[in-house]
PDB file of N, CA and C in Angstrom:
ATOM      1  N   UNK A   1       1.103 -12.299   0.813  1.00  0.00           N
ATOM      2  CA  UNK A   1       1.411 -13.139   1.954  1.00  0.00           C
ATOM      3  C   UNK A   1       1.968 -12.294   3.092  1.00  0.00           C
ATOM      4  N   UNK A   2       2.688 -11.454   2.716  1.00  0.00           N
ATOM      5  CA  UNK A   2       3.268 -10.619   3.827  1.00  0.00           C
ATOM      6  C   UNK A   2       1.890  -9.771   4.683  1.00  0.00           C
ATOM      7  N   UNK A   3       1.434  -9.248   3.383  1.00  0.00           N
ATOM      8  CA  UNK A   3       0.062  -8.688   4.479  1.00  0.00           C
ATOM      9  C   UNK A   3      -0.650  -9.524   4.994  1.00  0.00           C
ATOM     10  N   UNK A   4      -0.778 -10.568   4.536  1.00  0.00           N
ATOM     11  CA  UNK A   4      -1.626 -10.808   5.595  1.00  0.00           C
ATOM     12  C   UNK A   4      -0.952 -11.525   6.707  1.00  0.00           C
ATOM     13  N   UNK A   5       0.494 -11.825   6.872  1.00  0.00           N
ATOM     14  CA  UNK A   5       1.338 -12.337   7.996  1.00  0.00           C
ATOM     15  C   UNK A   5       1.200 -11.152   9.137  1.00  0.00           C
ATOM     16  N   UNK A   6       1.348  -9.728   8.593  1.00  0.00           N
ATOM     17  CA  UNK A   6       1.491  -8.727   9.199  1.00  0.00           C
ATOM     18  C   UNK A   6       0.140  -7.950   9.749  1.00  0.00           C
ATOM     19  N   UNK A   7      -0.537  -8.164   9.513  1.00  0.00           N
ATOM     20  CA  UNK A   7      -2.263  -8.555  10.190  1.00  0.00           C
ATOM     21  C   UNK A   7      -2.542  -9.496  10.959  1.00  0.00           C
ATOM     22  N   UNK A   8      -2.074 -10.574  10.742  1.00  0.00           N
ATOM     23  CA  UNK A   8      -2.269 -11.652  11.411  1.00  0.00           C
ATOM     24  C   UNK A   8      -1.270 -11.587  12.868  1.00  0.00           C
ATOM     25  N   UNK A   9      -0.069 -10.672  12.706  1.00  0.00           N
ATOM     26  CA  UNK A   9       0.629 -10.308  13.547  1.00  0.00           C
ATOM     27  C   UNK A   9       1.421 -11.468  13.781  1.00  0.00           C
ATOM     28  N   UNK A  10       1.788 -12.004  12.700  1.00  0.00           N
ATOM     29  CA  UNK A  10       3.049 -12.995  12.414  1.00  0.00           C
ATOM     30  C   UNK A  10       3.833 -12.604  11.907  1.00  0.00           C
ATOM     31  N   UNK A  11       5.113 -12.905  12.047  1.00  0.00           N
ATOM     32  CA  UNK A  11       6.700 -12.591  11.725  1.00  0.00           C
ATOM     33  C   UNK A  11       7.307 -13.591  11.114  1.00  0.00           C
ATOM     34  N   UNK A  12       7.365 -13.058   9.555  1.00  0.00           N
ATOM     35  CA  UNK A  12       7.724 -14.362   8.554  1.00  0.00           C
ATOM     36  C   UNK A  12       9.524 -14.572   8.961  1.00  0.00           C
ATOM     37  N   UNK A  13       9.689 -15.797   7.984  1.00  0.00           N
ATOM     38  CA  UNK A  13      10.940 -16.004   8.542  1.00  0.00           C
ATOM     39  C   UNK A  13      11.268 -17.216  10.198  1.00  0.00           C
ATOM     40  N   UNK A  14      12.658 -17.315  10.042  1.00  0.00           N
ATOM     41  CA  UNK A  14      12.549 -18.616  10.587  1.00  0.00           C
ATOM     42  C   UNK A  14      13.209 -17.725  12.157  1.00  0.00           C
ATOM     43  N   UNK A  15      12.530 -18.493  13.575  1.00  0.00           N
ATOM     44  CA  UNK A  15      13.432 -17.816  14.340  1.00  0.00           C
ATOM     45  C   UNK A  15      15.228 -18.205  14.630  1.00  0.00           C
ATOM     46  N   UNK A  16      15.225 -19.583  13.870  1.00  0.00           N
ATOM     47  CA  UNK A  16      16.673 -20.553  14.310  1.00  0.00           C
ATOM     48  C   UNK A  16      17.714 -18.994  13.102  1.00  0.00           C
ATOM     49  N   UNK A  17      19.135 -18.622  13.702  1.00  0.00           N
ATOM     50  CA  UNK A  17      20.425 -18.243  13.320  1.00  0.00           C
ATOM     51  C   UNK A  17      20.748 -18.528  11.783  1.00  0.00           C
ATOM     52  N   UNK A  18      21.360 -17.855  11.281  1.00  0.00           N
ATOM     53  CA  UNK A  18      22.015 -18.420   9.770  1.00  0.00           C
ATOM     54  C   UNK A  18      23.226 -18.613  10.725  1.00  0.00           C
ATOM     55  N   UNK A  19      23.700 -19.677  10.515  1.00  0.00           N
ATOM     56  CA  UNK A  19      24.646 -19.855  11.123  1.00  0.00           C
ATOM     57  C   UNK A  19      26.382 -20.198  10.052  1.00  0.00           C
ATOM     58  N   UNK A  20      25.945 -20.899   9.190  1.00  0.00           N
ATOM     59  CA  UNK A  20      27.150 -20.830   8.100  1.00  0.00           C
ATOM     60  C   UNK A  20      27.213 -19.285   7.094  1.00  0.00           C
ATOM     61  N   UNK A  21      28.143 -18.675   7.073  1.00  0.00           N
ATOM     62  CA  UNK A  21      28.271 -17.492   6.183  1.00  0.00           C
ATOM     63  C   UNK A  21      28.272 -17.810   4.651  1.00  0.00           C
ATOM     64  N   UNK A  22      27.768 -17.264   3.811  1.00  0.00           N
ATOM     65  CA  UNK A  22      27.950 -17.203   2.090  1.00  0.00           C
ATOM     66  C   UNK A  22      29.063 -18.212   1.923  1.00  0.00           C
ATOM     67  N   UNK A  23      30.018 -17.336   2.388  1.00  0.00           N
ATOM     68  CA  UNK A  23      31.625 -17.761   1.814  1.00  0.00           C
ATOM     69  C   UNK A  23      31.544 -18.894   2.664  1.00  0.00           C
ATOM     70  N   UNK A  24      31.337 -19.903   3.470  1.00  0.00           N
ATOM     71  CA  UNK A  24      31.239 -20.936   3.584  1.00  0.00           C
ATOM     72  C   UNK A  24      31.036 -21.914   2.461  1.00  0.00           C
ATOM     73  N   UNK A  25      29.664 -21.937   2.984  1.00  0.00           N
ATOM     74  CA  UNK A  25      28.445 -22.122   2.163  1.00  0.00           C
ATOM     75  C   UNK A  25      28.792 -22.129   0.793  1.00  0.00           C
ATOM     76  N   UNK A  26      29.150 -21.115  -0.088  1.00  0.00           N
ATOM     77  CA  UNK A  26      30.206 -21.282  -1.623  1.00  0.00           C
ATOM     78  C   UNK A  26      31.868 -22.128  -1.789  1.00  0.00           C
ATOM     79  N   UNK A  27      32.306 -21.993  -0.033  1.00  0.00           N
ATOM     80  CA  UNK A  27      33.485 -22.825  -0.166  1.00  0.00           C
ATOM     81  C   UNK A  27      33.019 -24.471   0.130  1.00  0.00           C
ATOM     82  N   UNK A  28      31.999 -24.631   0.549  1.00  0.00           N
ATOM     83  CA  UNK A  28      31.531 -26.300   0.477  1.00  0.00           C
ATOM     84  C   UNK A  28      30.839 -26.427  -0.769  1.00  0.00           C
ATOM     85  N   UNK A  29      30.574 -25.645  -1.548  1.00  0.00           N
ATOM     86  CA  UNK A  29      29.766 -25.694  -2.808  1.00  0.00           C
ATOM     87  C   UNK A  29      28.487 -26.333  -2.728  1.00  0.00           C
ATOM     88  N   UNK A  30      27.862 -25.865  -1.566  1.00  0.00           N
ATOM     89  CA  UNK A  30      26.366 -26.213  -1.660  1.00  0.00           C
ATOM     90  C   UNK A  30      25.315 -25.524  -2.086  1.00  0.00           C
ATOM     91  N   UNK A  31      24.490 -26.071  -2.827  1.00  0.00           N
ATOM     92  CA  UNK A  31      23.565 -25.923  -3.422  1.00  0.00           C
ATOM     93  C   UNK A  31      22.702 -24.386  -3.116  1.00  0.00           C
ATOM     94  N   UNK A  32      22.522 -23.770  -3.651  1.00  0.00           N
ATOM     95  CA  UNK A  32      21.907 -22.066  -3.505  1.00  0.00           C
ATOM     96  C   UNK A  32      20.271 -22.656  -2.579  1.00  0.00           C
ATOM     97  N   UNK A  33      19.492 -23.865  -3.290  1.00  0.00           N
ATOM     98  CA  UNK A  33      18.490 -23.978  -2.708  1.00  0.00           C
ATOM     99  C   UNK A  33      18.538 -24.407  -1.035  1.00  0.00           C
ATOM    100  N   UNK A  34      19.964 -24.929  -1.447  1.00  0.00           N
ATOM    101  CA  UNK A  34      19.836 -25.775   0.419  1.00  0.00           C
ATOM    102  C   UNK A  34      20.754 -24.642   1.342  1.00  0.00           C
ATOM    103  N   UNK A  35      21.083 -23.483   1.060  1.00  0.00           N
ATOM    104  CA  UNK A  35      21.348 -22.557   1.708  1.00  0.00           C
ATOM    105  C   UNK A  35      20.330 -22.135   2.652  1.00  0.00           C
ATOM    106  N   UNK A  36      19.676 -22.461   3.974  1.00  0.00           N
ATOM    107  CA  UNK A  36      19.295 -22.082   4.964  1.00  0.00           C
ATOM    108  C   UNK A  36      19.807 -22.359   6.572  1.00  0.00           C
ATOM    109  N   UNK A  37      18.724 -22.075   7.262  1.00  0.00           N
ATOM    110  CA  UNK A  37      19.191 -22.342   8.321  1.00  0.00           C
ATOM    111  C   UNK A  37      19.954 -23.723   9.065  1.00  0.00           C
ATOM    112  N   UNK A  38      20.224 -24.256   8.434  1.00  0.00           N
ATOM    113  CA  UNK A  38      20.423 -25.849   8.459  1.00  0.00           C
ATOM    114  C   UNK A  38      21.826 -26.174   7.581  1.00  0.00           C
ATOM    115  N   UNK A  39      22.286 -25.195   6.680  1.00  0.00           N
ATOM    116  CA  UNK A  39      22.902 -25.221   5.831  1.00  0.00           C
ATOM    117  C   UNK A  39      25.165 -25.717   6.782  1.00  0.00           C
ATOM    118  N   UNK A  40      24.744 -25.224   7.788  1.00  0.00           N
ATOM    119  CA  UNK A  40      25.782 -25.586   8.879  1.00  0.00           C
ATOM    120  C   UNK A  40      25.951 -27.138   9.176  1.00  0.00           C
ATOM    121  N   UNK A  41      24.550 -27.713   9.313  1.00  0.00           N
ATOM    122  CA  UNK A  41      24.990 -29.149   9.197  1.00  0.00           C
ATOM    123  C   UNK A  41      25.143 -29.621   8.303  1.00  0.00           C
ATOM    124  N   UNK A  42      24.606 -28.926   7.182  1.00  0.00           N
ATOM    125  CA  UNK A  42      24.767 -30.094   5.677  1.00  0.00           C
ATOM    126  C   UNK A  42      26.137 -29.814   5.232  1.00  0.00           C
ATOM    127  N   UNK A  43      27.252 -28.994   5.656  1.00  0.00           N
ATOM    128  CA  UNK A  43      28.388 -28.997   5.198  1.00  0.00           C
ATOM    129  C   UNK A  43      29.266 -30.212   5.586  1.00  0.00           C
ATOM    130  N   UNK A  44      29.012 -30.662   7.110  1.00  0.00           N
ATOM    131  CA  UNK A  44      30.043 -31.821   7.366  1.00  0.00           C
ATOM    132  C   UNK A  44      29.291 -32.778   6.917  1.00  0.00           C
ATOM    133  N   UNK A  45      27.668 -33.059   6.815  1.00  0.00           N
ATOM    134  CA  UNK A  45      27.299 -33.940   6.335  1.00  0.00           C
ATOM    135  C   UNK A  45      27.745 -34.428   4.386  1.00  0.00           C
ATOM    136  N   UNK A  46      28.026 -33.229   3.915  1.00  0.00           N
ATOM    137  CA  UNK A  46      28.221 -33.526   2.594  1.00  0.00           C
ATOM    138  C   UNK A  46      30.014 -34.803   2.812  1.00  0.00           C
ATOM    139  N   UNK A  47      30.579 -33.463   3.352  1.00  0.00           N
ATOM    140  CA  UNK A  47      31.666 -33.694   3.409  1.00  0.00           C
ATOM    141  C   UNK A  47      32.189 -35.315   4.225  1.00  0.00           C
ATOM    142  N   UNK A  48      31.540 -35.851   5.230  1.00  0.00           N
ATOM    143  CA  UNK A  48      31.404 -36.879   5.765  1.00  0.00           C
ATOM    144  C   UNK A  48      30.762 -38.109   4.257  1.00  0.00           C
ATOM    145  N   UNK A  49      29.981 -37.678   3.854  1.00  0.00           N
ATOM    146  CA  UNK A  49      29.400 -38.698   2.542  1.00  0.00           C
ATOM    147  C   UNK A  49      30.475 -38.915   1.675  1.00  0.00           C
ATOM    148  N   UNK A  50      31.263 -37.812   1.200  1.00  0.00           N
ATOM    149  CA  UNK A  50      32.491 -37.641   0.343  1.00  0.00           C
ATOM    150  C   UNK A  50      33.177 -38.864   0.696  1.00  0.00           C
ATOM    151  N   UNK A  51      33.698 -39.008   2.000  1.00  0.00           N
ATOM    152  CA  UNK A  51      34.792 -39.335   2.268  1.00  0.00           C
ATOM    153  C   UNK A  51      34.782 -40.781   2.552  1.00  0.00           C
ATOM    154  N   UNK A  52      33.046 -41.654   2.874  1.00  0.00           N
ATOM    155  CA  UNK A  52      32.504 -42.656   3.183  1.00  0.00           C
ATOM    156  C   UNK A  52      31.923 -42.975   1.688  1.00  0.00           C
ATOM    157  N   UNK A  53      32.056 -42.403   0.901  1.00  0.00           N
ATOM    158  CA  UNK A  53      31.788 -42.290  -0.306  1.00  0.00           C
ATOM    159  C   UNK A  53      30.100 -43.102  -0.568  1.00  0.00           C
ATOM    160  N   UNK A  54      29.673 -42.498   0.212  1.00  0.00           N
ATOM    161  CA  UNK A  54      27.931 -42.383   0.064  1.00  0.00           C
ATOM    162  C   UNK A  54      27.157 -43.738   0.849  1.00  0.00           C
ATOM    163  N   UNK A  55      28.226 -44.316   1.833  1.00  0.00           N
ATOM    164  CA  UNK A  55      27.174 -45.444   2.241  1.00  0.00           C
ATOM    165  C   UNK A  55      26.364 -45.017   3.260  1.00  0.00           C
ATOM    166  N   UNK A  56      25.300 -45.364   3.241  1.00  0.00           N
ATOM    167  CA  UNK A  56      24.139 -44.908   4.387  1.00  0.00           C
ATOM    168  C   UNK A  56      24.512 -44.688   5.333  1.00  0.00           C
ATOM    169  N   UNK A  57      24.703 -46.115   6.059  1.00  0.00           N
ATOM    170  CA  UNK A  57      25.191 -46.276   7.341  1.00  0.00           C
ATOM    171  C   UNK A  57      26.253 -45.071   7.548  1.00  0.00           C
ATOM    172  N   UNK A  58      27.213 -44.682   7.279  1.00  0.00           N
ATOM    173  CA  UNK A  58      28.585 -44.291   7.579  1.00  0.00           C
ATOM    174  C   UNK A  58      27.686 -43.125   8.665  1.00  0.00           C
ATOM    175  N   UNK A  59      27.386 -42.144   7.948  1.00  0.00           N
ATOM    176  CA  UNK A  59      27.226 -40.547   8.115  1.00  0.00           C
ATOM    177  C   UNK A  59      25.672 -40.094   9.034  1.00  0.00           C
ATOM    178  N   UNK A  60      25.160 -41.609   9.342  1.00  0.00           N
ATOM    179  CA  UNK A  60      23.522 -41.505   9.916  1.00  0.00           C
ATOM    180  C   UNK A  60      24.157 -40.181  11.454  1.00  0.00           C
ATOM    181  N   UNK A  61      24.505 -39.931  12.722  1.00  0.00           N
ATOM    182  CA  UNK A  61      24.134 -39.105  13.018  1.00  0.00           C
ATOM    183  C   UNK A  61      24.557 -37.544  12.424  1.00  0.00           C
ATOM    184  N   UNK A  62      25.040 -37.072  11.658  1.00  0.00           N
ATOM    185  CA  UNK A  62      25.319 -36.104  10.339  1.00  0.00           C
ATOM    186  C   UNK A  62      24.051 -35.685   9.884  1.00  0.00           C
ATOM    187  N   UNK A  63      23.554 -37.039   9.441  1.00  0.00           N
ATOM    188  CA  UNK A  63      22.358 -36.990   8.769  1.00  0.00           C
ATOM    189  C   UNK A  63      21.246 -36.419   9.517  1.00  0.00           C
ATOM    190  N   UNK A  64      20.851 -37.190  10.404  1.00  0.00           N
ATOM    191  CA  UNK A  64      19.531 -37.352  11.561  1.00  0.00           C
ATOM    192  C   UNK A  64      19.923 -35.914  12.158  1.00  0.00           C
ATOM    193  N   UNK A  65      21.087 -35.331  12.462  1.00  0.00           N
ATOM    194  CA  UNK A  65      21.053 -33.952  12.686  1.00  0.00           C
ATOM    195  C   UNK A  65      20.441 -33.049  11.879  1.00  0.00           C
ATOM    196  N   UNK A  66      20.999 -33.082  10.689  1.00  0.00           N
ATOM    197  CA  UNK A  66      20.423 -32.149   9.400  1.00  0.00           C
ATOM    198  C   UNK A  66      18.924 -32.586   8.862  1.00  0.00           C
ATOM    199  N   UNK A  67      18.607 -33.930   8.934  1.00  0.00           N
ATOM    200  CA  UNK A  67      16.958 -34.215   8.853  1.00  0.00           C
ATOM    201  C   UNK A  67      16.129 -33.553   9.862  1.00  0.00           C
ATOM    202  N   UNK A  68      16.419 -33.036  11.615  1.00  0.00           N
ATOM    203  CA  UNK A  68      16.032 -32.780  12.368  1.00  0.00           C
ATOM    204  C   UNK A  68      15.955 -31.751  12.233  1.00  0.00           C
ATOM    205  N   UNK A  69      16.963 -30.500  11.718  1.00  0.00           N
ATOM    206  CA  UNK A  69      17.053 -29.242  11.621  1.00  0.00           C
ATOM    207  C   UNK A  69      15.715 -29.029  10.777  1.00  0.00           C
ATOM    208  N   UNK A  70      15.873 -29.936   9.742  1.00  0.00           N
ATOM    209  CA  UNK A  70      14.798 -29.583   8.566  1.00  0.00           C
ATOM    210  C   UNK A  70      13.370 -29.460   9.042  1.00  0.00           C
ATOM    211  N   UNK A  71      13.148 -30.893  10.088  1.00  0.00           N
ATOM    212  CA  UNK A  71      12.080 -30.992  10.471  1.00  0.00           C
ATOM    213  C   UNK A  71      11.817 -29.751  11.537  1.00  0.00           C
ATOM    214  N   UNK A  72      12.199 -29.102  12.076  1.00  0.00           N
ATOM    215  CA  UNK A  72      11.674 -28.077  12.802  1.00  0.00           C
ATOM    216  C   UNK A  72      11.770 -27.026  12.090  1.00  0.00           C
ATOM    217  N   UNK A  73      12.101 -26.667  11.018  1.00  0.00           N
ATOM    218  CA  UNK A  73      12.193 -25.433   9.895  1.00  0.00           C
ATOM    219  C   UNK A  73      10.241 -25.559   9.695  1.00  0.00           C
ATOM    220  N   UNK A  74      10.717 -26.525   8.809  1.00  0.00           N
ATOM    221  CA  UNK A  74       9.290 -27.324   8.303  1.00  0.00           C
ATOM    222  C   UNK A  74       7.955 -26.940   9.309  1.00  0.00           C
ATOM    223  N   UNK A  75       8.288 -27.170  10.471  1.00  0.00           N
ATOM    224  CA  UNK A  75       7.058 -27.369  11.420  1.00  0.00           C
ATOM    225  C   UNK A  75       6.912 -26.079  12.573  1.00  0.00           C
ATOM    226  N   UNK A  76       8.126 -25.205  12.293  1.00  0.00           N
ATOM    227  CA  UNK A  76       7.957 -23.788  11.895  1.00  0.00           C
ATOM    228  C   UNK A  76       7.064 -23.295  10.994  1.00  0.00           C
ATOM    229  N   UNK A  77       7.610 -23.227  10.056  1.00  0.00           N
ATOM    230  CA  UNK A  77       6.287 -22.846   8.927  1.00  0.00           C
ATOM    231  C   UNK A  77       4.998 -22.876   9.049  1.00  0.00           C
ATOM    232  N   UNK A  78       5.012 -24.037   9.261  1.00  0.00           N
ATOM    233  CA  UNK A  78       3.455 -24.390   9.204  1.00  0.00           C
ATOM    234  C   UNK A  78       2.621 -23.831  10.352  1.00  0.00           C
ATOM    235  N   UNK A  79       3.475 -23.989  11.491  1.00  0.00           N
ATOM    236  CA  UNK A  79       2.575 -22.795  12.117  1.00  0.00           C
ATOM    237  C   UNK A  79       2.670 -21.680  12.352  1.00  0.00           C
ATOM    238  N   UNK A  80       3.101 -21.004  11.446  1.00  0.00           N
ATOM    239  CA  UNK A  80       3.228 -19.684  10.952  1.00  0.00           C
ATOM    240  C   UNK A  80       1.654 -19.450  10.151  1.00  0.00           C
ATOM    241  N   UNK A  81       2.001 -20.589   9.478  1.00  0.00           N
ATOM    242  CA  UNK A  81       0.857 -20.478   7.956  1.00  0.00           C
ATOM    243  C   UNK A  81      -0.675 -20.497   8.727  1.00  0.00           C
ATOM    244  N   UNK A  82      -0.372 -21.392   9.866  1.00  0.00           N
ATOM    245  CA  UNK A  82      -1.887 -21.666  10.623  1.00  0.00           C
ATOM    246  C   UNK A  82      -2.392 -20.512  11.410  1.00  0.00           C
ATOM    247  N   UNK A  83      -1.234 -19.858  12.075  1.00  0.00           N
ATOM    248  CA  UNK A  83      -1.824 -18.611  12.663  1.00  0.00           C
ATOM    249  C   UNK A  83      -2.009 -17.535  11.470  1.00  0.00           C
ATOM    250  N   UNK A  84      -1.497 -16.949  10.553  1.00  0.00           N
ATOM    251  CA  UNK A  84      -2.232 -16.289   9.087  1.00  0.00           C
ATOM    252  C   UNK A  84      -3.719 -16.817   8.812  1.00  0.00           C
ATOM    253  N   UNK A  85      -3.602 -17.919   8.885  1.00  0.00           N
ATOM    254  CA  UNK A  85      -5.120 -18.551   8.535  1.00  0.00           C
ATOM    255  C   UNK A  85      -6.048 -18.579   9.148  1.00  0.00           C
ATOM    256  N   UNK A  86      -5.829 -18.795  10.228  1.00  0.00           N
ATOM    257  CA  UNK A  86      -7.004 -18.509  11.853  1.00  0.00           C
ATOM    258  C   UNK A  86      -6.833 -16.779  12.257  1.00  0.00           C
ATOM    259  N   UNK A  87      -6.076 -15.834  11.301  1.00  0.00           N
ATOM    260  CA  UNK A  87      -6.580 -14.549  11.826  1.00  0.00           C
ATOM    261  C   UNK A  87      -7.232 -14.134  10.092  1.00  0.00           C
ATOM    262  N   UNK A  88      -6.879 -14.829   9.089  1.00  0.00           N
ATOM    263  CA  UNK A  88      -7.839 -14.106   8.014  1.00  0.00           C
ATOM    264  C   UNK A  88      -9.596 -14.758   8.334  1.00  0.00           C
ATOM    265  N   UNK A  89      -9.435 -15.588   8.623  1.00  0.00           N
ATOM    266  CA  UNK A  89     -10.665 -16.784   9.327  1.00  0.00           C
ATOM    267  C   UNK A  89     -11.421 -15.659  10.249  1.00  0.00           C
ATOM    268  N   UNK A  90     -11.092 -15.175  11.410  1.00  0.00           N
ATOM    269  CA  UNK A  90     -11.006 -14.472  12.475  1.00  0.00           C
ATOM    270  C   UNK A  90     -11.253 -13.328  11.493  1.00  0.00           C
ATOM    271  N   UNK A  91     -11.343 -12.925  10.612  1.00  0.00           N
ATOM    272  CA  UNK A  91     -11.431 -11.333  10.034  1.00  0.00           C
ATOM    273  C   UNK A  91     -12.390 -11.329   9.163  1.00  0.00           C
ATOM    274  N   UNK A  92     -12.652 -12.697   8.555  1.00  0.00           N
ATOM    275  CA  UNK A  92     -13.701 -12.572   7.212  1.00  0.00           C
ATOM    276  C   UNK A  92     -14.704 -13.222   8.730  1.00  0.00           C
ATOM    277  N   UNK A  93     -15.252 -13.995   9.725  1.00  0.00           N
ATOM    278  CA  UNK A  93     -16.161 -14.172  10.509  1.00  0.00           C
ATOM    279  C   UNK A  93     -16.499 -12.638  11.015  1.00  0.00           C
ATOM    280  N   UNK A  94     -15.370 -11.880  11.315  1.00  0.00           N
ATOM    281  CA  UNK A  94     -15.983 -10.805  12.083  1.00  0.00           C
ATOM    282  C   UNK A  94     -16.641  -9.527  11.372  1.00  0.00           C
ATOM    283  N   UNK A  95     -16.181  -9.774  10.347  1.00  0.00           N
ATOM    284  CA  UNK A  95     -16.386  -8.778   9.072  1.00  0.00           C
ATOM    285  C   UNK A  95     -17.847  -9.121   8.515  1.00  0.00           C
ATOM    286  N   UNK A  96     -18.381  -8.081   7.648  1.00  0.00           N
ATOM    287  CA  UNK A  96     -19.464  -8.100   7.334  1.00  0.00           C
ATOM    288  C   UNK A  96     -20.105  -9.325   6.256  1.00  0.00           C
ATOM    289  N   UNK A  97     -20.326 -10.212   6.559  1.00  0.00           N
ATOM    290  CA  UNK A  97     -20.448 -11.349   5.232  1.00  0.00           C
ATOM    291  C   UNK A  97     -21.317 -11.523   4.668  1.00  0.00           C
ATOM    292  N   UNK A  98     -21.581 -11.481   3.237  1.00  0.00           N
ATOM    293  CA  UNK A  98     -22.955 -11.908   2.667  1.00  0.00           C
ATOM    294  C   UNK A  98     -23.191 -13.442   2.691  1.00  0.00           C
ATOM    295  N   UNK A  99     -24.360 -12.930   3.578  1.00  0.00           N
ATOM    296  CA  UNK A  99     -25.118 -14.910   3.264  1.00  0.00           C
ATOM    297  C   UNK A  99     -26.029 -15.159   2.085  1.00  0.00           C
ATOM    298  N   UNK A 100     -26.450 -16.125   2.402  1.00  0.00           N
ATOM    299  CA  UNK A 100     -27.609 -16.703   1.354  1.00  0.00           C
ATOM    300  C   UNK A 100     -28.854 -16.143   1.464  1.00  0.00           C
ATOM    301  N   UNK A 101     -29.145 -16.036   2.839  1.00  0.00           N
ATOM    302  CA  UNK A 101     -30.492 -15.614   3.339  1.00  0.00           C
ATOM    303  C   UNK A 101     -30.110 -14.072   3.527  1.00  0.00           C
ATOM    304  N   UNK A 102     -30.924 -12.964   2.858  1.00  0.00           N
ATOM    305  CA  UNK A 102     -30.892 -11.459   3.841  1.00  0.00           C
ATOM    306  C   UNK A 102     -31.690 -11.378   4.994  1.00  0.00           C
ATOM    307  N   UNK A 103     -30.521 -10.535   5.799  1.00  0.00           N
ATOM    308  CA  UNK A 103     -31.539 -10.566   7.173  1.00  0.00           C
ATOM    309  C   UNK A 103     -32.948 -10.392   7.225  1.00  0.00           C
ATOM    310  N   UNK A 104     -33.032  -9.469   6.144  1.00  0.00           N
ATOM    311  CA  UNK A 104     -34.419  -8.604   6.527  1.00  0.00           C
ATOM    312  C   UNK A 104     -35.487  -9.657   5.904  1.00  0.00           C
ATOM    313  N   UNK A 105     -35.135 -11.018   5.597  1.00  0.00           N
ATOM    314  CA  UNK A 105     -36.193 -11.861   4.857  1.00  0.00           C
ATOM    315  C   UNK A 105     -36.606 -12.378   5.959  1.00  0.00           C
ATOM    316  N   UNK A 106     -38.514 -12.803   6.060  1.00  0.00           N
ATOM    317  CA  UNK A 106     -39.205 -13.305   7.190  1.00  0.00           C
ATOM    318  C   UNK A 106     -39.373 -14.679   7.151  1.00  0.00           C
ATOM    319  N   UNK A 107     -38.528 -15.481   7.948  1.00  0.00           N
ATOM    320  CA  UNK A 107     -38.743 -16.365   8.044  1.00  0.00           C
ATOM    321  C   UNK A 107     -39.442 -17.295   9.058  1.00  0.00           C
ATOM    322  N   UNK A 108     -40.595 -17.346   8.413  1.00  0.00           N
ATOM    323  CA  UNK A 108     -41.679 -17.499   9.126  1.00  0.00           C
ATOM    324  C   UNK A 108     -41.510 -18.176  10.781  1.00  0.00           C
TER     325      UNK A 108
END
């Protein structure tokens, strides 16, 4: 994946800050998987749920912040993944390809 990000002349990785440090991040005791870039809002959001002790309503803009973060992580990616794909696309078209037909066959 990296090669071909690095052909494709994409730069894996997210451009948004880590913005909460480890020792945060281990002093809110969140989750190793949800450690990313986003990981800054999900601390008051945890901590806001704690304290409302999990009703929906309470913590919605908390939430809709940290759903939003996600959603542009997310939609990062993906077009990351699309430009990799439109330059391996772009490399196997320009590159030599075997078809079905050889050139040198006469078609009438």
């Amino acid at each position: 994946m990296e090669a071909a990000a690095a052909a494709a002349g994409v730069q894996l990785g997210s451009s948004k800050p880590q913005i909460a440090t480890q020792a945060e991040m281990a002093e809110a005791r969140v989750p190793l998987a949800y450690r990313d870039q986003c990981a800054h809002l999900l601390i008051p959001l945890n901590k806001c749920r704690v304290s409302e002790f999990y009703l929906p309503w309470k913590c919605e803009p908390e939430r809709h912040a940290y759903e939003k973060c996600q959603y542009e992580l997310v939609m990062e990616r993906m077009l990351q993944m699309q430009k990799i794909r439109e330059a391996q696309e772009a490399k196997v078209k320009g590159g030599a390809s075997i078809g079905l037909i050889p050139a040198t066959a006469k078609l009438a």
